[in-house]
Protein backbone atom coordinates (compact mmCIF):
# COMPACT_ATOMS: atom_id res chain seq x y z
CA UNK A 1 49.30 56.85 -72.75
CA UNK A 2 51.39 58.52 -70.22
CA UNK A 3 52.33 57.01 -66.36
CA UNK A 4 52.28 60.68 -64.72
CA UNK A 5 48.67 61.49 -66.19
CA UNK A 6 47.74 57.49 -65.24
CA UNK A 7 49.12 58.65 -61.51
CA UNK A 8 47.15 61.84 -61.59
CA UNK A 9 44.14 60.10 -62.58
CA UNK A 10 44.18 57.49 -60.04
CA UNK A 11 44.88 60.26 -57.32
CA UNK A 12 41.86 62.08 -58.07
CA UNK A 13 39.53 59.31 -58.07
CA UNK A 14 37.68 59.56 -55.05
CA UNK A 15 36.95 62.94 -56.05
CA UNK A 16 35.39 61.85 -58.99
CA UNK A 17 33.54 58.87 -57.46
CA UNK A 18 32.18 61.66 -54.71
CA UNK A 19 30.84 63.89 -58.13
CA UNK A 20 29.26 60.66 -59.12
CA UNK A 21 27.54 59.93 -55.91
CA UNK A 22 26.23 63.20 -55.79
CA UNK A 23 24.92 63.07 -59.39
CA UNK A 24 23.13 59.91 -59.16
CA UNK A 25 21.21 60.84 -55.76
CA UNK A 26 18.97 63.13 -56.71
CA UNK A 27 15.60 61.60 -56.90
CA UNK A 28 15.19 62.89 -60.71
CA UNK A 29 18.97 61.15 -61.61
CA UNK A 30 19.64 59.64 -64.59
CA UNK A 31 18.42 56.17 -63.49
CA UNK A 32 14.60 57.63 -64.20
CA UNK A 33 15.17 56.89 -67.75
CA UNK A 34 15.53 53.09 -67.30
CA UNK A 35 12.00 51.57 -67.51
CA UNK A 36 11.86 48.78 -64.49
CA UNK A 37 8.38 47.65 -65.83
CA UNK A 38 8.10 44.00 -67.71
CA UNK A 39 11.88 43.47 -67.46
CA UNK A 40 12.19 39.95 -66.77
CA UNK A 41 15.73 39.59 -68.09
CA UNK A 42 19.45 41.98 -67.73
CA UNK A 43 21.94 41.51 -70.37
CA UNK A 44 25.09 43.77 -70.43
CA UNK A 45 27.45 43.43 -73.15
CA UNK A 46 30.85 45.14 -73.31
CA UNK A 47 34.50 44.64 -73.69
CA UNK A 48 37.11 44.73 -71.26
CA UNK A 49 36.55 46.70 -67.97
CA UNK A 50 33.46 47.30 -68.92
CA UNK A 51 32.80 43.72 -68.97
CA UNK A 52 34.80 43.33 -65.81
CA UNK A 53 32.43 45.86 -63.88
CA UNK A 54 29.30 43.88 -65.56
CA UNK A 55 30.45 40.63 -64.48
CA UNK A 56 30.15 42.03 -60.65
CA UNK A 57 26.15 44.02 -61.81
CA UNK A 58 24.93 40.52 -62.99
CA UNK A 59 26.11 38.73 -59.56
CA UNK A 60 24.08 41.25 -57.97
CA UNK A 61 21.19 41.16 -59.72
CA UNK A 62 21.02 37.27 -59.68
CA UNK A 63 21.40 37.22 -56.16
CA UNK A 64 17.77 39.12 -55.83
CA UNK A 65 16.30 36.75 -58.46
CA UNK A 66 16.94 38.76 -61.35
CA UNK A 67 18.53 36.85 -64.37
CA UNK A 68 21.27 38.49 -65.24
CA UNK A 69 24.03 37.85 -67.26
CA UNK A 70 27.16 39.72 -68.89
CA UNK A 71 28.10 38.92 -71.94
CA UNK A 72 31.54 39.41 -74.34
CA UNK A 73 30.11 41.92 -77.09
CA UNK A 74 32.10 40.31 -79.57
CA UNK A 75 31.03 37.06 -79.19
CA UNK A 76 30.30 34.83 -81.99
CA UNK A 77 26.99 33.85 -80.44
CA UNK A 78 25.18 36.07 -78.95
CA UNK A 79 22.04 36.08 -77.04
CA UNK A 80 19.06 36.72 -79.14
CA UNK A 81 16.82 39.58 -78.66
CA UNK A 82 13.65 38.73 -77.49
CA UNK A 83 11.01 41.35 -75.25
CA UNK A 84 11.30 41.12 -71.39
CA UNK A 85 14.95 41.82 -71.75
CA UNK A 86 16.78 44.68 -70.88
CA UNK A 87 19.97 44.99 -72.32
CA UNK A 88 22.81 47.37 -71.68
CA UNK A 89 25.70 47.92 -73.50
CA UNK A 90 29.17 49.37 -71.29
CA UNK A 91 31.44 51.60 -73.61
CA UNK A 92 33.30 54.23 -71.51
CA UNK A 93 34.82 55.64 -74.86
CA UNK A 94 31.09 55.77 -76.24
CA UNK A 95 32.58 54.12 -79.51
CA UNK A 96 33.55 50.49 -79.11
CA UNK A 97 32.67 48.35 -82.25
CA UNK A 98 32.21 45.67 -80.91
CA UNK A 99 29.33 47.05 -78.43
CA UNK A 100 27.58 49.32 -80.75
CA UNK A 101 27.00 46.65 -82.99
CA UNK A 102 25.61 43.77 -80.41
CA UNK A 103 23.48 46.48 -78.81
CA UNK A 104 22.10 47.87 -82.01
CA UNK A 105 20.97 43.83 -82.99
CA UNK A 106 18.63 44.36 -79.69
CA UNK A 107 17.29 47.80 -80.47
CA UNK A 108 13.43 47.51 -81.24
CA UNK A 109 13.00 44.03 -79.51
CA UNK A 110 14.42 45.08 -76.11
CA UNK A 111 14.32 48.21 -74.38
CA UNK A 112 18.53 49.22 -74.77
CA UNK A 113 20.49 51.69 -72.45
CA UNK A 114 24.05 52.96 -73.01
CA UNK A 115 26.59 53.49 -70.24
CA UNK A 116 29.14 55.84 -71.38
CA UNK A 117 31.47 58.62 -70.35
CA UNK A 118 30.63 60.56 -73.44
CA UNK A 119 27.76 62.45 -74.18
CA UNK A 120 26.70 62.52 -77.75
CA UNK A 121 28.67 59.78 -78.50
CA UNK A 122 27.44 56.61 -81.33
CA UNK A 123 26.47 54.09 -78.45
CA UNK A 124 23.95 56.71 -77.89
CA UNK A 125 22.34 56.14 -81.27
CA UNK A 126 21.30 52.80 -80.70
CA UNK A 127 20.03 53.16 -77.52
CA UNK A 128 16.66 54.12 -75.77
CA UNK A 129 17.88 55.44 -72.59
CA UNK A 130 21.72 57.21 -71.57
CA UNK A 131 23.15 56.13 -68.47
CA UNK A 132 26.63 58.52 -68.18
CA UNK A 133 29.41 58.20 -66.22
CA UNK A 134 30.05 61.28 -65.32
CA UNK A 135 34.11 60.05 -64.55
CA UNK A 136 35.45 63.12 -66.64
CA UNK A 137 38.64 62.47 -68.76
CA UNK A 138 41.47 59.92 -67.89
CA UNK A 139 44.78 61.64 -68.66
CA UNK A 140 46.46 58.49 -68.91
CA UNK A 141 44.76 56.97 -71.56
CA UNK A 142 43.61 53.91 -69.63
CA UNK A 143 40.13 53.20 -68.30
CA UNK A 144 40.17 53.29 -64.47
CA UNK A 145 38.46 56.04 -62.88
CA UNK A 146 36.15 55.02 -65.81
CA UNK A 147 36.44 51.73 -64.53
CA UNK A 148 35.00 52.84 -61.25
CA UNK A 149 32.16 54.58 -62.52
CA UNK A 150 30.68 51.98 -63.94
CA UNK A 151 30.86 49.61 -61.19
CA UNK A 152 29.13 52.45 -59.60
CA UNK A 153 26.35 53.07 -62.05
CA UNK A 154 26.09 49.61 -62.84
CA UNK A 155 25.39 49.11 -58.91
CA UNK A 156 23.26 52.12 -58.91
CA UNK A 157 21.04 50.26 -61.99
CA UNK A 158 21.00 47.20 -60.30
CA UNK A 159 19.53 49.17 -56.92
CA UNK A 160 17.35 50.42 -59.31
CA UNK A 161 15.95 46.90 -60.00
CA UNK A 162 15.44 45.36 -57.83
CA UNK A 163 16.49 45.61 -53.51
CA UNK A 164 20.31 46.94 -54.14
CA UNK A 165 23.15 49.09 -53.35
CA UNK A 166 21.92 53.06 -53.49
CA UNK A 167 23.93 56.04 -52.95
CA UNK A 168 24.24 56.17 -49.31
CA UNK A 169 25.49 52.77 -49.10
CA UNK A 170 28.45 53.26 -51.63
CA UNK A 171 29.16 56.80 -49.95
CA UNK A 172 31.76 55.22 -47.82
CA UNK A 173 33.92 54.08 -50.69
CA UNK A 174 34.87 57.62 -51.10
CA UNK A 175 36.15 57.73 -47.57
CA UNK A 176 38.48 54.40 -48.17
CA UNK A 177 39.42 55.59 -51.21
CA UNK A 178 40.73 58.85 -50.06
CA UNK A 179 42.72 56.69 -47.75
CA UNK A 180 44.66 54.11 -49.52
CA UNK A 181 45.64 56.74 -51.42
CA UNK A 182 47.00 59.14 -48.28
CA UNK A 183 48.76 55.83 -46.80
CA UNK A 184 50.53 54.90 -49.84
CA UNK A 185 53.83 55.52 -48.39
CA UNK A 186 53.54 53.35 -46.10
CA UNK A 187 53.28 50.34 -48.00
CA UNK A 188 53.76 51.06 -51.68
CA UNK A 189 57.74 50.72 -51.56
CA UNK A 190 56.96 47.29 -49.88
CA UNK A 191 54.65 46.23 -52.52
CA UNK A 192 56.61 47.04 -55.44
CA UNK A 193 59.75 45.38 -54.16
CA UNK A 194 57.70 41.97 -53.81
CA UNK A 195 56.69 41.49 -57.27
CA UNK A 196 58.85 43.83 -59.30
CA UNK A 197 60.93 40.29 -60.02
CA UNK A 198 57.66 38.00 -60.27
CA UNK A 199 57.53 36.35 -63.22
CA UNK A 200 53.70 36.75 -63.47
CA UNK A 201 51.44 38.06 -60.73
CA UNK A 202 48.02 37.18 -60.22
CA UNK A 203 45.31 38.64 -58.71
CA UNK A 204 42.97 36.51 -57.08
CA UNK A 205 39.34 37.46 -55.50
CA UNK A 206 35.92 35.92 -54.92
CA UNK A 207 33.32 35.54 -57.84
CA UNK A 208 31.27 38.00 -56.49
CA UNK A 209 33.84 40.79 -56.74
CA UNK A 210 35.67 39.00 -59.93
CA UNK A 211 35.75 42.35 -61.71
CA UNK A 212 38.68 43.48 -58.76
CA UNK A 213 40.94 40.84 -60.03
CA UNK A 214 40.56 41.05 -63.77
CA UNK A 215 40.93 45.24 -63.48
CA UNK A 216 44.00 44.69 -61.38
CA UNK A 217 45.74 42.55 -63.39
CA UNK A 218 44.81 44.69 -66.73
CA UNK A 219 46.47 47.65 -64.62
CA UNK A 220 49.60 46.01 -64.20
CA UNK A 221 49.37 44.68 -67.94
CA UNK A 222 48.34 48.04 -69.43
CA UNK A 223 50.96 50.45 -67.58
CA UNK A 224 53.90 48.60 -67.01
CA UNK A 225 53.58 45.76 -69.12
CA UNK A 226 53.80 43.00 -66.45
CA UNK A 227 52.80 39.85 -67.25
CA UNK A 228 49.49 39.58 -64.93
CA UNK A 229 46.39 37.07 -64.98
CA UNK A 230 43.36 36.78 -62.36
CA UNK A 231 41.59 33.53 -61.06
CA UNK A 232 38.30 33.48 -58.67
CA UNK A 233 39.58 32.10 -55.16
CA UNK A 234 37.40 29.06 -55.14
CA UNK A 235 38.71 28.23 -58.73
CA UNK A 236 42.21 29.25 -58.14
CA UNK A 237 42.21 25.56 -56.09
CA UNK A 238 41.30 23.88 -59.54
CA UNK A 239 42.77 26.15 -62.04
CA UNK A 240 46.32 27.90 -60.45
CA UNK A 241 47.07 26.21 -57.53
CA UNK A 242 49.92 24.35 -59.67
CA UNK A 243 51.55 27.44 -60.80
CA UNK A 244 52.33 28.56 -57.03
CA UNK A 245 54.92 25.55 -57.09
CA UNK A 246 57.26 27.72 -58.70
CA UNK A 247 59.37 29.41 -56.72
CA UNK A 248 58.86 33.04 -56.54
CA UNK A 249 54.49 32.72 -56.96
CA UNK A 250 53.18 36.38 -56.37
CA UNK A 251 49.66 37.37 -56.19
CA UNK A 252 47.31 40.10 -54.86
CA UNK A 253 44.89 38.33 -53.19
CA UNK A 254 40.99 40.35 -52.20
CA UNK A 255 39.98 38.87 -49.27
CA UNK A 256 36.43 38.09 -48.13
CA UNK A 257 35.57 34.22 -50.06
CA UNK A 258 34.93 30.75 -47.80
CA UNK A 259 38.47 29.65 -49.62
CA UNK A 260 40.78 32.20 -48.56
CA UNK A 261 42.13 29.52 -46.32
CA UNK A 262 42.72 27.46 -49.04
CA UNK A 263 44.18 29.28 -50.95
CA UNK A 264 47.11 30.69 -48.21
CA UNK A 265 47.41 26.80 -47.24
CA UNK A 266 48.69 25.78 -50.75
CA UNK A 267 50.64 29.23 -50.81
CA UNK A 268 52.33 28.32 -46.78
CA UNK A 269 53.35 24.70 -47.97
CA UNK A 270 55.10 26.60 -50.83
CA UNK A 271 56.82 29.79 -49.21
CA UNK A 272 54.86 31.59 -52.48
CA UNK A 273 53.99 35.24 -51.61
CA UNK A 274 50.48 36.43 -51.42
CA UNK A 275 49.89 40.15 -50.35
CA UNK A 276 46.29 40.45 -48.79
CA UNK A 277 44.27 43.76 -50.08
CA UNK A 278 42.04 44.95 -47.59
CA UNK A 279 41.14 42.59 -44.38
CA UNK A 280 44.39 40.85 -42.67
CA UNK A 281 44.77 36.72 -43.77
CA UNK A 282 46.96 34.74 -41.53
CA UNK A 283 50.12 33.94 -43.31
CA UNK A 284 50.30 37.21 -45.89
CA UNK A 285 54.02 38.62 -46.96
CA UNK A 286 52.26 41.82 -46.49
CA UNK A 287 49.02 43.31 -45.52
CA UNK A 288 47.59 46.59 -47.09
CA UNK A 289 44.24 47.77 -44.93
CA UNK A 290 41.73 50.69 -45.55
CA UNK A 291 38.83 51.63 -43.26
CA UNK A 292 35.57 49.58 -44.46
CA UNK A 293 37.48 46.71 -45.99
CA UNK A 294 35.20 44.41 -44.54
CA UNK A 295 32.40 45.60 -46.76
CA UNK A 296 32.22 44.40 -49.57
CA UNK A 297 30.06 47.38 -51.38
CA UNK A 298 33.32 49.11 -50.41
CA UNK A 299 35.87 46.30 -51.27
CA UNK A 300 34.28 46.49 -54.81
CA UNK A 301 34.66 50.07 -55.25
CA UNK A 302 37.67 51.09 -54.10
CA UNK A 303 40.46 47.64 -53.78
CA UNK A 304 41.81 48.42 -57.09
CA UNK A 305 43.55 51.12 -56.25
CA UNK A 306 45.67 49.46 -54.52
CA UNK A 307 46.95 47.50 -58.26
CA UNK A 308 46.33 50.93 -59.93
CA UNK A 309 48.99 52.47 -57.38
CA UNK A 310 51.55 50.19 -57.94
CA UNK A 311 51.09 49.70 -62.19
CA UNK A 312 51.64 53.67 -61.64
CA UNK A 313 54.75 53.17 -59.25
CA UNK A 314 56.57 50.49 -61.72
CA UNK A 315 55.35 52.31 -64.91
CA UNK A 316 57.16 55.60 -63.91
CA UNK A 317 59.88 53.39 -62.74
CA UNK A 318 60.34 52.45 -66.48
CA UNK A 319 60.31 55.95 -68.15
């Protein structure tokens, strides 16, 4: 793992999510391989980010009436194969365990797909149909332009589907990712001042776009070891609103959930300090916007880099 090959990476992703784009829009792109007939049910299994990006695919696909559901690959029970089921298992590395094994339990009762970012790689072997990523390889030796490619193709299955994102409406993530990353000095010194001395910070988003605050707080855990934890905004009023008693509370909050409101409430009452990503929120310590924040095809795709900026800004700090 190194911070200045993590930086590079994160630079050049919306290059690489452009190369995606571009690959997956040709009418005879990979998604042709993916049967759409008799599926009555979606199950993705993965670990980690890949999970994370699957978490976001099922919300889609249950909000057209598809069920849809992403499951931990290593669970210790799992969802039994059955016809009528599609199931696709997430492994950017093409050889997590843990995925190769739940898919291959589904192979022969369920039509199976891999999504992976290497060709020729064992997840391939127990599936019926390749799905690639297409992200290239991640100097840094941690998943996030990987990350981003399979929110992308995950979105770009789920269009597939049933009534859902296509290319054209995720082109303009490439535009707001090319920006966050050319106004980074603008903000980025800011940032990392307000929680290099947080105890933890937490990341905080609505369950539709859950996978932005687990992959931002895995950033900051992964590169420069913070200690870092996510909540869905609704929840966070159940679940973390105690912690932001402490002095000092810190979180990266994605804007765009009914609860927002409650959420800066709880943090005005106690002076904690919540940095909105994206759209402005009355009451912020600081506010980082892009151009087409307000959509959230966009948010999804491209609000991370905003944590995967600063885990690269502390992480050098460090070496």
């Amino acid at each position: 793992m190194s911070p200045e090959g993590f930086l590079a990476d994160v630079l050049s992703a919306p290059a690489r999510l452009e190369r995606i784009l571009d690959a997956y829009g040709w009418p005879d792109s990979p998604l042709g391989a993916v049967a759409k007939a008799g599926v009555e049910r979606v199950l993705f299994l993965g670990m980690g980010s890949s999970r994370f990006a699957a978490l976001t695919a099922a919300a889609h696909l249950r909000s057209r009436g598809i069920d849809a559901y992403a499951e931990l690959a290593s669970t210790g029970l799992p969802s039994p194969p059955r016809p009528g089921t599609l199931v696709v298992g997430i492994s950017a590395s093409g050889g997590t365990a843990e995925t190769i094994e739940a898919l291959a339990r589904h192979r022969g009762a369920s039509p199976t797909v891999a999504v992976t970012n290497r060709p020729g790689s064992a997840i391939e072997d127990v599936a019926d149909a390749t799905l690639p990523l297409l992200a290239g390889e991640e100097e840094g030796g941690v998943a996030c332009v990987s990350f981003q490619a399979t929110l992308v193709v995950l979105l770009l299955l789920c269009g597939h589907l049933a009534d859902g994102p296509t290319v054209e409406a995720l082109r303009p993530a490439v535009a707001a990712a090319e920006a966050i990353r050319a106004t980074r000095a603008a903000w980025l010194d800011e940032l990392a001042a307000t929680v290099r001395d947080a105890h933890t910070v937490y990341a905080i988003a609505p369950a539709e776009r859950i996978s932005s605050a687990l992959q931002s707080a895995l950033m900051l855990r992964e590169g420069p070891r913070l200690a870092a934890d996510a909540t869905e905004t609704g929840d966070w009023l159940h679940v973390d609103v105690y912690l932001s008693k402490h002095p000092g509370y810190t979180a990266l909050l994605f804007p765009g959930s009914r609860f927002d409101a409650g959420v800066m409430e709880w943090a005005g009452r106690r002076a904690s300090s919540v940095i909105a990503v994206g759209t402005a929120v009355d009451g912020a310590a600081l506010h980082i916007p892009y151009p087409g924040a307000d959509e959230p095809l966009v948010a999804t795709l491209v609000e991370t880099g905003i944590a995967e900026l600063l885990a690269a800004e502390l992480w050098r700090a460090q070496a």
